[in-house]
N, C-alpha and C. Protein backbone atom coordinates (compact mmCIF):
# COMPACT_ATOMS: atom_id res chain seq x y z
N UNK A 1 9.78 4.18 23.75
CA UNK A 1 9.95 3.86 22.35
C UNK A 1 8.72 3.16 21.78
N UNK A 2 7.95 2.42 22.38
CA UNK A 2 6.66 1.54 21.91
C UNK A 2 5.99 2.68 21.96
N UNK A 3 5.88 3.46 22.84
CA UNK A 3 4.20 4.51 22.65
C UNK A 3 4.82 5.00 21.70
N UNK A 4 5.94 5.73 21.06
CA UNK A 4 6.44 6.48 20.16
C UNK A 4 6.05 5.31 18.28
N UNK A 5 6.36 4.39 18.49
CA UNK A 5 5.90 3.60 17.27
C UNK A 5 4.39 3.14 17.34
N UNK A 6 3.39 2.95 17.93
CA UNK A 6 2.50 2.77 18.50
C UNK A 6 1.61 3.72 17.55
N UNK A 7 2.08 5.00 17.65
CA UNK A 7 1.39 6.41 17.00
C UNK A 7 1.68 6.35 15.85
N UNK A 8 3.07 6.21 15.11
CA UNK A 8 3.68 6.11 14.19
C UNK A 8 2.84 5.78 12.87
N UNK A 9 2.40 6.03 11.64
CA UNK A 9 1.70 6.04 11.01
C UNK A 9 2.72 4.79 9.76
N UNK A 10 1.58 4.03 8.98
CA UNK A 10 2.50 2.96 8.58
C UNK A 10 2.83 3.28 7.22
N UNK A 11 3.80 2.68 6.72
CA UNK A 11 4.27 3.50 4.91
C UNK A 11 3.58 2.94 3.97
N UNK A 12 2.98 3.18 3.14
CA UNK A 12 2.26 2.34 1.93
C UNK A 12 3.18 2.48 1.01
N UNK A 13 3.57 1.88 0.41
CA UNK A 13 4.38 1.95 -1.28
C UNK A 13 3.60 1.22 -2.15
N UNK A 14 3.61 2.42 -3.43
CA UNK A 14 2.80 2.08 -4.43
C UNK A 14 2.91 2.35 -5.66
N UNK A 15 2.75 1.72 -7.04
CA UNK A 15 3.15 1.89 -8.41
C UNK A 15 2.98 3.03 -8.67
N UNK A 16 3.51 4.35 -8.53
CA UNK A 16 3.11 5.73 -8.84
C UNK A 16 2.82 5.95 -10.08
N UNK A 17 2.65 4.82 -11.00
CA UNK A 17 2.16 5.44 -12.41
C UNK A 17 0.90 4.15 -13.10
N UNK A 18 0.15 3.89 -12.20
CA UNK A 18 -0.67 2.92 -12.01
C UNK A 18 -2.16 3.44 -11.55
N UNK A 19 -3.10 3.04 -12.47
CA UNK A 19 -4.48 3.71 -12.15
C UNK A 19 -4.81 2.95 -11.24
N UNK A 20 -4.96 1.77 -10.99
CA UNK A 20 -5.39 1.22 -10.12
C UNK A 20 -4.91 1.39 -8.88
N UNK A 21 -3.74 1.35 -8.64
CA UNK A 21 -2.93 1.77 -7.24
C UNK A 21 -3.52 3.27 -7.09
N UNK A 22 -3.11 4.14 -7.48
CA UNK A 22 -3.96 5.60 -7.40
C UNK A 22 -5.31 5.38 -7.06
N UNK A 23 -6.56 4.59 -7.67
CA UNK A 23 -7.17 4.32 -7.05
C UNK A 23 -7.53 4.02 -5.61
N UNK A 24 -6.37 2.73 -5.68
CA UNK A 24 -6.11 2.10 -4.12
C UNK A 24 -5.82 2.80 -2.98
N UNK A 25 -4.98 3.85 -3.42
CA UNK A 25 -4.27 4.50 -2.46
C UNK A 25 -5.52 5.07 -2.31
N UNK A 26 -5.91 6.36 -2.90
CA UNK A 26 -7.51 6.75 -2.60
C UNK A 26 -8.54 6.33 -2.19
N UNK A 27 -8.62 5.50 -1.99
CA UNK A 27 -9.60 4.29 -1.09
C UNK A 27 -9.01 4.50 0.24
N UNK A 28 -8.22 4.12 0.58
CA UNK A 28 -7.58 3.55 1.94
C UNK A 28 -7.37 5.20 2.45
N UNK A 29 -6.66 5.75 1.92
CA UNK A 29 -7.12 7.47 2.57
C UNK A 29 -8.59 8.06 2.51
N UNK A 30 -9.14 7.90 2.13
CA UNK A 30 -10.59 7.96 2.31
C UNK A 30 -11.28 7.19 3.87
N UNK A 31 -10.64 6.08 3.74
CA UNK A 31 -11.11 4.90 5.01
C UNK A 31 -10.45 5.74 6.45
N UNK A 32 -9.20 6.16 6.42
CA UNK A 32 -8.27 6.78 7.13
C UNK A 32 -8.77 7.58 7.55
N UNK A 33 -9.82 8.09 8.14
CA UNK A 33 -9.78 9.67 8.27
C UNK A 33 -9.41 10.14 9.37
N UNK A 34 -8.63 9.64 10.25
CA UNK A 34 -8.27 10.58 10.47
C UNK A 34 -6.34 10.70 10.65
N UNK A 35 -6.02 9.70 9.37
CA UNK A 35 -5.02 10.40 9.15
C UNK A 35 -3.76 9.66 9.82
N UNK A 36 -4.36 8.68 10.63
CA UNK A 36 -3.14 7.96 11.28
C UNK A 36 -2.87 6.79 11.64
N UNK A 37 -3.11 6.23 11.08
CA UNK A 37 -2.81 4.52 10.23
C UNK A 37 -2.00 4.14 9.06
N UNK A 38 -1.68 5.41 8.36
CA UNK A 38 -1.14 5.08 6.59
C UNK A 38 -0.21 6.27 6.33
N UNK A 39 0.85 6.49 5.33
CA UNK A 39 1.16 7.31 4.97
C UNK A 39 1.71 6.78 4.09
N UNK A 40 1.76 7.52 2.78
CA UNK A 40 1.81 7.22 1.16
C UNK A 40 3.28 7.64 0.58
N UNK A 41 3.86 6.90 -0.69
CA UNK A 41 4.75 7.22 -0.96
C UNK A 41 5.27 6.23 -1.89
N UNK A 42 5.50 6.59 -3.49
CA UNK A 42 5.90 6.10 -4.81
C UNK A 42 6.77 4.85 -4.32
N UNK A 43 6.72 4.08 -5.00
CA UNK A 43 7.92 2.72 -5.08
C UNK A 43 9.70 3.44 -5.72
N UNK A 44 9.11 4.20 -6.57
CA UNK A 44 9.87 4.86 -7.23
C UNK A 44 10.67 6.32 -6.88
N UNK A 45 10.18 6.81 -5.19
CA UNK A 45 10.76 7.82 -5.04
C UNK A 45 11.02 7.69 -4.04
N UNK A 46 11.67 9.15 -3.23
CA UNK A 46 13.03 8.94 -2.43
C UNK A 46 12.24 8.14 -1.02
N UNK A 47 11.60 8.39 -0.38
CA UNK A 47 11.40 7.89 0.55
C UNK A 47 11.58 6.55 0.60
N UNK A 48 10.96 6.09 -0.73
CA UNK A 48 11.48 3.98 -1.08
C UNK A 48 12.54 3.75 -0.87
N UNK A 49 13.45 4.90 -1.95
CA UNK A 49 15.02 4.88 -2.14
C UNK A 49 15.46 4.75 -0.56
N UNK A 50 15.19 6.08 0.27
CA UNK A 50 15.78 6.57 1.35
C UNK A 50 15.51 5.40 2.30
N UNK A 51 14.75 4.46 2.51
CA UNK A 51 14.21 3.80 3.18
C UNK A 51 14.75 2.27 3.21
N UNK A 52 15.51 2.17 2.07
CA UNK A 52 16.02 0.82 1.05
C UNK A 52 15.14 -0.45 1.34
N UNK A 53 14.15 -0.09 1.17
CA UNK A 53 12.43 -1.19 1.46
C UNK A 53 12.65 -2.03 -0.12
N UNK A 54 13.63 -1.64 -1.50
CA UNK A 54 13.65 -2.53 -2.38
C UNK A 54 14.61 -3.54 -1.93
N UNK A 55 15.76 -3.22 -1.40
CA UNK A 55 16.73 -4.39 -1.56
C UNK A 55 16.36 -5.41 -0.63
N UNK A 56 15.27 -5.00 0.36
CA UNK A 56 15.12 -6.00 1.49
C UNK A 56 13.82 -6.88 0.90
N UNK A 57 13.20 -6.31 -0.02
CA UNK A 57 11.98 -7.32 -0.76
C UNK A 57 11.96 -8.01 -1.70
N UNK A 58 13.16 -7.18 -2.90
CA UNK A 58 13.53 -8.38 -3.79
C UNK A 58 11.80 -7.80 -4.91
N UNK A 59 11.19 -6.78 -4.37
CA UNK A 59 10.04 -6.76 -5.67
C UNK A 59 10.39 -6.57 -6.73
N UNK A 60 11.58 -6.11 -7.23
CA UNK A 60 11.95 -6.36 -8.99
C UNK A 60 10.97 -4.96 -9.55
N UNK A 61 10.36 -3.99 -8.73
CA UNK A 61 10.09 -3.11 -9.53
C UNK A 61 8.37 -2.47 -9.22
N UNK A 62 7.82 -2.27 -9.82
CA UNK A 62 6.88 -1.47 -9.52
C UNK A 62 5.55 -2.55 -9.41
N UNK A 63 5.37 -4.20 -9.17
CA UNK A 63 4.72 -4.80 -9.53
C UNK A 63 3.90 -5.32 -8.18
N UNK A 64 4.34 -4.88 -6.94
CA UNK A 64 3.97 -5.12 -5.82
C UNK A 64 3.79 -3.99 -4.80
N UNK A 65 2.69 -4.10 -3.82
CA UNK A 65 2.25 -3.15 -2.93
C UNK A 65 3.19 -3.41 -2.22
N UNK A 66 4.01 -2.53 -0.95
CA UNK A 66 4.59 -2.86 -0.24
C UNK A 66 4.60 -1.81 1.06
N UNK A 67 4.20 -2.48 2.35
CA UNK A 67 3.70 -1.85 3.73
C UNK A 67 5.02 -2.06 4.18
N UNK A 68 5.19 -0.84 4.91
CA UNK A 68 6.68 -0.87 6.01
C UNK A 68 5.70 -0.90 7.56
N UNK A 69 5.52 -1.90 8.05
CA UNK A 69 4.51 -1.87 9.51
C UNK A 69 5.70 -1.06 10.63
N UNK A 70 4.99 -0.82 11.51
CA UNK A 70 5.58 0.23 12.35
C UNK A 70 7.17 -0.92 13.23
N UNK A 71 6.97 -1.48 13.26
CA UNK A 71 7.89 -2.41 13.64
C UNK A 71 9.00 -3.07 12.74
N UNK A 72 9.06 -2.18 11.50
CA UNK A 72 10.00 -2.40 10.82
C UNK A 72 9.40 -3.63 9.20
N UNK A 73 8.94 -4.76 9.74
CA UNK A 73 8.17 -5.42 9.22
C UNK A 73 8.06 -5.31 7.67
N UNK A 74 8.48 -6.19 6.46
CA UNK A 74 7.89 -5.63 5.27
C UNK A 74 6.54 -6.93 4.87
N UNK A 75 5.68 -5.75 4.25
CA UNK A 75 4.76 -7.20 3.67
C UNK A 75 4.43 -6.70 2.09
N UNK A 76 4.33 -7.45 1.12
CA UNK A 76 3.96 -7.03 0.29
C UNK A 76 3.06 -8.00 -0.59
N UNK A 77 2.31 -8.15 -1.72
CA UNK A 77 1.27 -8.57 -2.62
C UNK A 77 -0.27 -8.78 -1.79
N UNK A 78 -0.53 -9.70 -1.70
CA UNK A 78 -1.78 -9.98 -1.37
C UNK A 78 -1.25 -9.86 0.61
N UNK A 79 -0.57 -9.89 1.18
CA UNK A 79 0.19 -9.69 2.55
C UNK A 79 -0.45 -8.62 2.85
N UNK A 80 0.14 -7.79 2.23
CA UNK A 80 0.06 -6.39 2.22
C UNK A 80 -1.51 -5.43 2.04
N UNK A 81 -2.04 -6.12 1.63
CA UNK A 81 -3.40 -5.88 0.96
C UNK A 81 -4.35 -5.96 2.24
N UNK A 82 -3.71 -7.51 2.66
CA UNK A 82 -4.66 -7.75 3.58
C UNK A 82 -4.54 -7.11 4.92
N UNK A 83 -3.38 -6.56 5.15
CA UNK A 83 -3.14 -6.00 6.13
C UNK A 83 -3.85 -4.64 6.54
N UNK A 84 -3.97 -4.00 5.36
CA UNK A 84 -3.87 -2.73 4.73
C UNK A 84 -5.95 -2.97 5.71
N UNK A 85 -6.22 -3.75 4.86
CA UNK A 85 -7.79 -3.81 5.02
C UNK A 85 -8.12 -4.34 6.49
N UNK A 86 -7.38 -4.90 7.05
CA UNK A 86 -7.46 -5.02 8.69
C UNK A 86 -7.09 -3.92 9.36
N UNK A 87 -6.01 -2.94 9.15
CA UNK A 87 -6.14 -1.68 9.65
C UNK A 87 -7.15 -0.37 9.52
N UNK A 88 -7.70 -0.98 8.47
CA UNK A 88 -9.55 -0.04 8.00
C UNK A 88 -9.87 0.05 8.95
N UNK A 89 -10.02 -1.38 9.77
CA UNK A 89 -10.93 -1.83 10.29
C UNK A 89 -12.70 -1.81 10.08
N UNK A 90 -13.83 -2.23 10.97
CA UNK A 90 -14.79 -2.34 10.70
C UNK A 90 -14.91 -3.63 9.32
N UNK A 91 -15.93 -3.60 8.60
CA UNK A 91 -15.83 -4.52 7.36
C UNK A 91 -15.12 -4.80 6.60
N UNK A 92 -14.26 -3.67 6.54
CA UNK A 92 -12.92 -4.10 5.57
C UNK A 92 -11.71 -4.78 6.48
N UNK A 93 -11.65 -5.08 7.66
CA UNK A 93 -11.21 -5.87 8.51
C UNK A 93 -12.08 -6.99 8.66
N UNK A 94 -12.91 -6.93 8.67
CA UNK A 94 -13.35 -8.25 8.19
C UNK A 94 -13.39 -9.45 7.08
N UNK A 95 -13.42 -7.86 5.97
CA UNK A 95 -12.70 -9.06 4.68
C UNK A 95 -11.29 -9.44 4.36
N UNK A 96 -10.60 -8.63 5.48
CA UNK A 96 -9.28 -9.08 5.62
C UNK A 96 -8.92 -9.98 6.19
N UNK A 97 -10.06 -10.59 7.10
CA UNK A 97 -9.33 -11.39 7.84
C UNK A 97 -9.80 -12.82 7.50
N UNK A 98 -10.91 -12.64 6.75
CA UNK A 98 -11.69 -13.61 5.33
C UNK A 98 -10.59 -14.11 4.49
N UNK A 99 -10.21 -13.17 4.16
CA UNK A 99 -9.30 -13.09 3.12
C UNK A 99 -7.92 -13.82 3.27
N UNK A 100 -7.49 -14.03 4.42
CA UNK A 100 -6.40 -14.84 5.01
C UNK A 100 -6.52 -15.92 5.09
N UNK A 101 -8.02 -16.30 5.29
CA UNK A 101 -7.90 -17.57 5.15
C UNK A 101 -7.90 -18.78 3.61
N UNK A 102 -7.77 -17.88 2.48
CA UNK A 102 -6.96 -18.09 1.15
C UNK A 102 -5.83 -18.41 1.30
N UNK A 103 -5.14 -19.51 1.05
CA UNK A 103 -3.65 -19.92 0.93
C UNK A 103 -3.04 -18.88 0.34
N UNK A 104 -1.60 -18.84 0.92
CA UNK A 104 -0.90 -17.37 0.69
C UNK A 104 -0.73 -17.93 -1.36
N UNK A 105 -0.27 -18.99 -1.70
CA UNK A 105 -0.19 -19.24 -2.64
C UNK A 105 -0.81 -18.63 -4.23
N UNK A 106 -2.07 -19.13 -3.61
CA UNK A 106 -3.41 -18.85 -4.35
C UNK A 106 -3.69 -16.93 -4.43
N UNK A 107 -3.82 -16.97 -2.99
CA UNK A 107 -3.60 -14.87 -2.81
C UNK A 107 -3.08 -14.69 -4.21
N UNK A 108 -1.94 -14.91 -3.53
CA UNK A 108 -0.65 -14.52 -4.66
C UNK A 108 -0.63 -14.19 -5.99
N UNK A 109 -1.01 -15.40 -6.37
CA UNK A 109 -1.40 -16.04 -7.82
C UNK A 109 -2.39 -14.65 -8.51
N UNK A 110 -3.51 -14.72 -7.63
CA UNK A 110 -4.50 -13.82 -7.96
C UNK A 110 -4.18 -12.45 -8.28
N UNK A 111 -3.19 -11.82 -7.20
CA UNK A 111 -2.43 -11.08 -7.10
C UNK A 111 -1.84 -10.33 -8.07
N UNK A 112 -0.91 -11.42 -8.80
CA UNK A 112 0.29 -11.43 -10.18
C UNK A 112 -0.58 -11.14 -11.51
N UNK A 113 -1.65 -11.94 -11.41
CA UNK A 113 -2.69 -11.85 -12.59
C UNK A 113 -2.91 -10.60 -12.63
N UNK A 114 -3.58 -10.19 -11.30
CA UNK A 114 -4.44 -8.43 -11.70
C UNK A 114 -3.05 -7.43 -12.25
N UNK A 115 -2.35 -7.40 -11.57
CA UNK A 115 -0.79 -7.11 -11.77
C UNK A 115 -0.21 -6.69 -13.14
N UNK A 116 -0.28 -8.31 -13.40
CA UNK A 116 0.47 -8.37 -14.80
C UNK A 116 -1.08 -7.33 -16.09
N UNK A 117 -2.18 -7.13 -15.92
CA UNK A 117 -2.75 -6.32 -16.33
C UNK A 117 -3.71 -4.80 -16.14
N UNK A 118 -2.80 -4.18 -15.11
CA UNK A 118 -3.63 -3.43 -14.28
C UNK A 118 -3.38 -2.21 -15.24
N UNK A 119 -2.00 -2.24 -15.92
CA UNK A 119 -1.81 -0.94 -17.01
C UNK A 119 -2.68 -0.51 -18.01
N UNK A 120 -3.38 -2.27 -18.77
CA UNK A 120 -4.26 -2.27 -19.58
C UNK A 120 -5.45 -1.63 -19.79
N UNK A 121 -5.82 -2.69 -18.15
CA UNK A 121 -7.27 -2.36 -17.64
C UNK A 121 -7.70 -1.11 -17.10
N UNK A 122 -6.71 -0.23 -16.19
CA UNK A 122 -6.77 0.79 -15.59
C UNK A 122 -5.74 1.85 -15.92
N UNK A 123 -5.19 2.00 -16.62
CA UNK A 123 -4.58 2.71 -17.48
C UNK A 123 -2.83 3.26 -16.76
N UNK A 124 -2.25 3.88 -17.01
CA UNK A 124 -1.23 4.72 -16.86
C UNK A 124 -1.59 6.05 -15.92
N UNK A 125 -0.18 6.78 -15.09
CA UNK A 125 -0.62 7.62 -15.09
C UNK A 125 0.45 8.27 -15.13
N UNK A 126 0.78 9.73 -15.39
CA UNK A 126 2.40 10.74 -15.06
C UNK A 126 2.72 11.18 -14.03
N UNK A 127 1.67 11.75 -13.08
CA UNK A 127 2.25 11.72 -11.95
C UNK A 127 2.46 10.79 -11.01
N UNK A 128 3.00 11.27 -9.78
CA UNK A 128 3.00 9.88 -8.74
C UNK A 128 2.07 9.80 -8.01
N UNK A 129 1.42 10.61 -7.37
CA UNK A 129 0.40 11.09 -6.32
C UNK A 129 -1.08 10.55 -6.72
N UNK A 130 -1.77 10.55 -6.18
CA UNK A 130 -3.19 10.40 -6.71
C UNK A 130 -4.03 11.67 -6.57
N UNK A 131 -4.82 12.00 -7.24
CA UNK A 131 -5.44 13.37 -6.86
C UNK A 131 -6.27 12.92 -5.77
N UNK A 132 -6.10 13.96 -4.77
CA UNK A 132 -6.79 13.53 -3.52
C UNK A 132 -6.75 15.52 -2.52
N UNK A 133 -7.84 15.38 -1.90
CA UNK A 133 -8.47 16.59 -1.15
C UNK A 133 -7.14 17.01 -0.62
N UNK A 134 -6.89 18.27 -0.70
CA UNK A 134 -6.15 19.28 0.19
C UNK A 134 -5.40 18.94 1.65
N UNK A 135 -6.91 18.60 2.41
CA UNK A 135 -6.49 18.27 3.54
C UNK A 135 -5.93 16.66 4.09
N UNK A 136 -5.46 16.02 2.49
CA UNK A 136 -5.34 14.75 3.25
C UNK A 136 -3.16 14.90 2.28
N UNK A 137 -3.14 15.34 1.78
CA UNK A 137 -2.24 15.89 1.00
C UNK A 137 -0.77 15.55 2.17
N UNK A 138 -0.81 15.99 2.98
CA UNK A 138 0.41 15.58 4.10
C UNK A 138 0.71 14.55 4.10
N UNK A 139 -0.72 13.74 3.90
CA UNK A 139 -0.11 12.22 4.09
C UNK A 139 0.82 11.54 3.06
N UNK A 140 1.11 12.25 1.60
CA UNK A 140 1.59 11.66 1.28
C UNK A 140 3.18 12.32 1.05
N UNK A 141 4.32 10.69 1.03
CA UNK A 141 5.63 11.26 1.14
C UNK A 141 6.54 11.70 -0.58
N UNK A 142 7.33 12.36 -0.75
CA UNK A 142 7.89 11.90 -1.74
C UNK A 142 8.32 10.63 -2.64
């Protein structure tokens, strides 16, 4: 059962109608290449639903990143971020692990701010997905 979760690729949940998250997500699949560290999937669709990753976080909605780690595990805001960037590994594990040493508080804070204006700044979007290459397309779930 450990080598079987071990392989297991981890869930990202993300504002599916959010430029910046679309962004984000596109970043971190880009870093991924080869595909087995991450796998993608709306806050807002079934896999979230199917998964019931809202009632156990309490995020109130589309305003937080939220990682399902292979061990069941939820992390989400600046948690989640940082996690996300320690599984890059190389430099972006490094600024993750920089990055921890910010009081979760403060993270946070920082967090809520970009948050509360990411619609503004980075606009809307209609679909859920991010446009992203052909071959990386599996990775993401409903």
């Amino acid at each position: 059962m450990l080598m079987d979760q071990a392989r297991e690729p981890e869930l990202v949940f993300y504002d599916g109608g959010c430029g910046l998250c679309h962004a984000s997500v596109r970043f971190v699949a880009a870093r991924d290449r080869g595909g087995t560290r991450f796998r993608f999937a709306p806050l807002g669709g079934e896999t979230f639903a199917a998964k019931r990753v809202g009632e156990a976080t309490h995020t109130g909605g589309a305003d937080s990143v939220v990682v399902r780690r292979r061990d069941g595990a939820l992390l989400t805001k600046s948690g989640a971020a940082i996690h996300i960037l320690r599984r890059l590994g190389g430099v972006w594990a490094g600024l993750g692990w920089a990055a921890a040493w910010v009081p979760k508080r403060v993270r946070d804070g920082v967090y809520d701010r970009v948050a509360a204006v990411r619609h503004r700044v980075f606009g809307r979007r209609t679909e859920a997905c991010p446009g992203v290459p052909a071959g990386m397309r599996e990775r993401f779930l409903p």
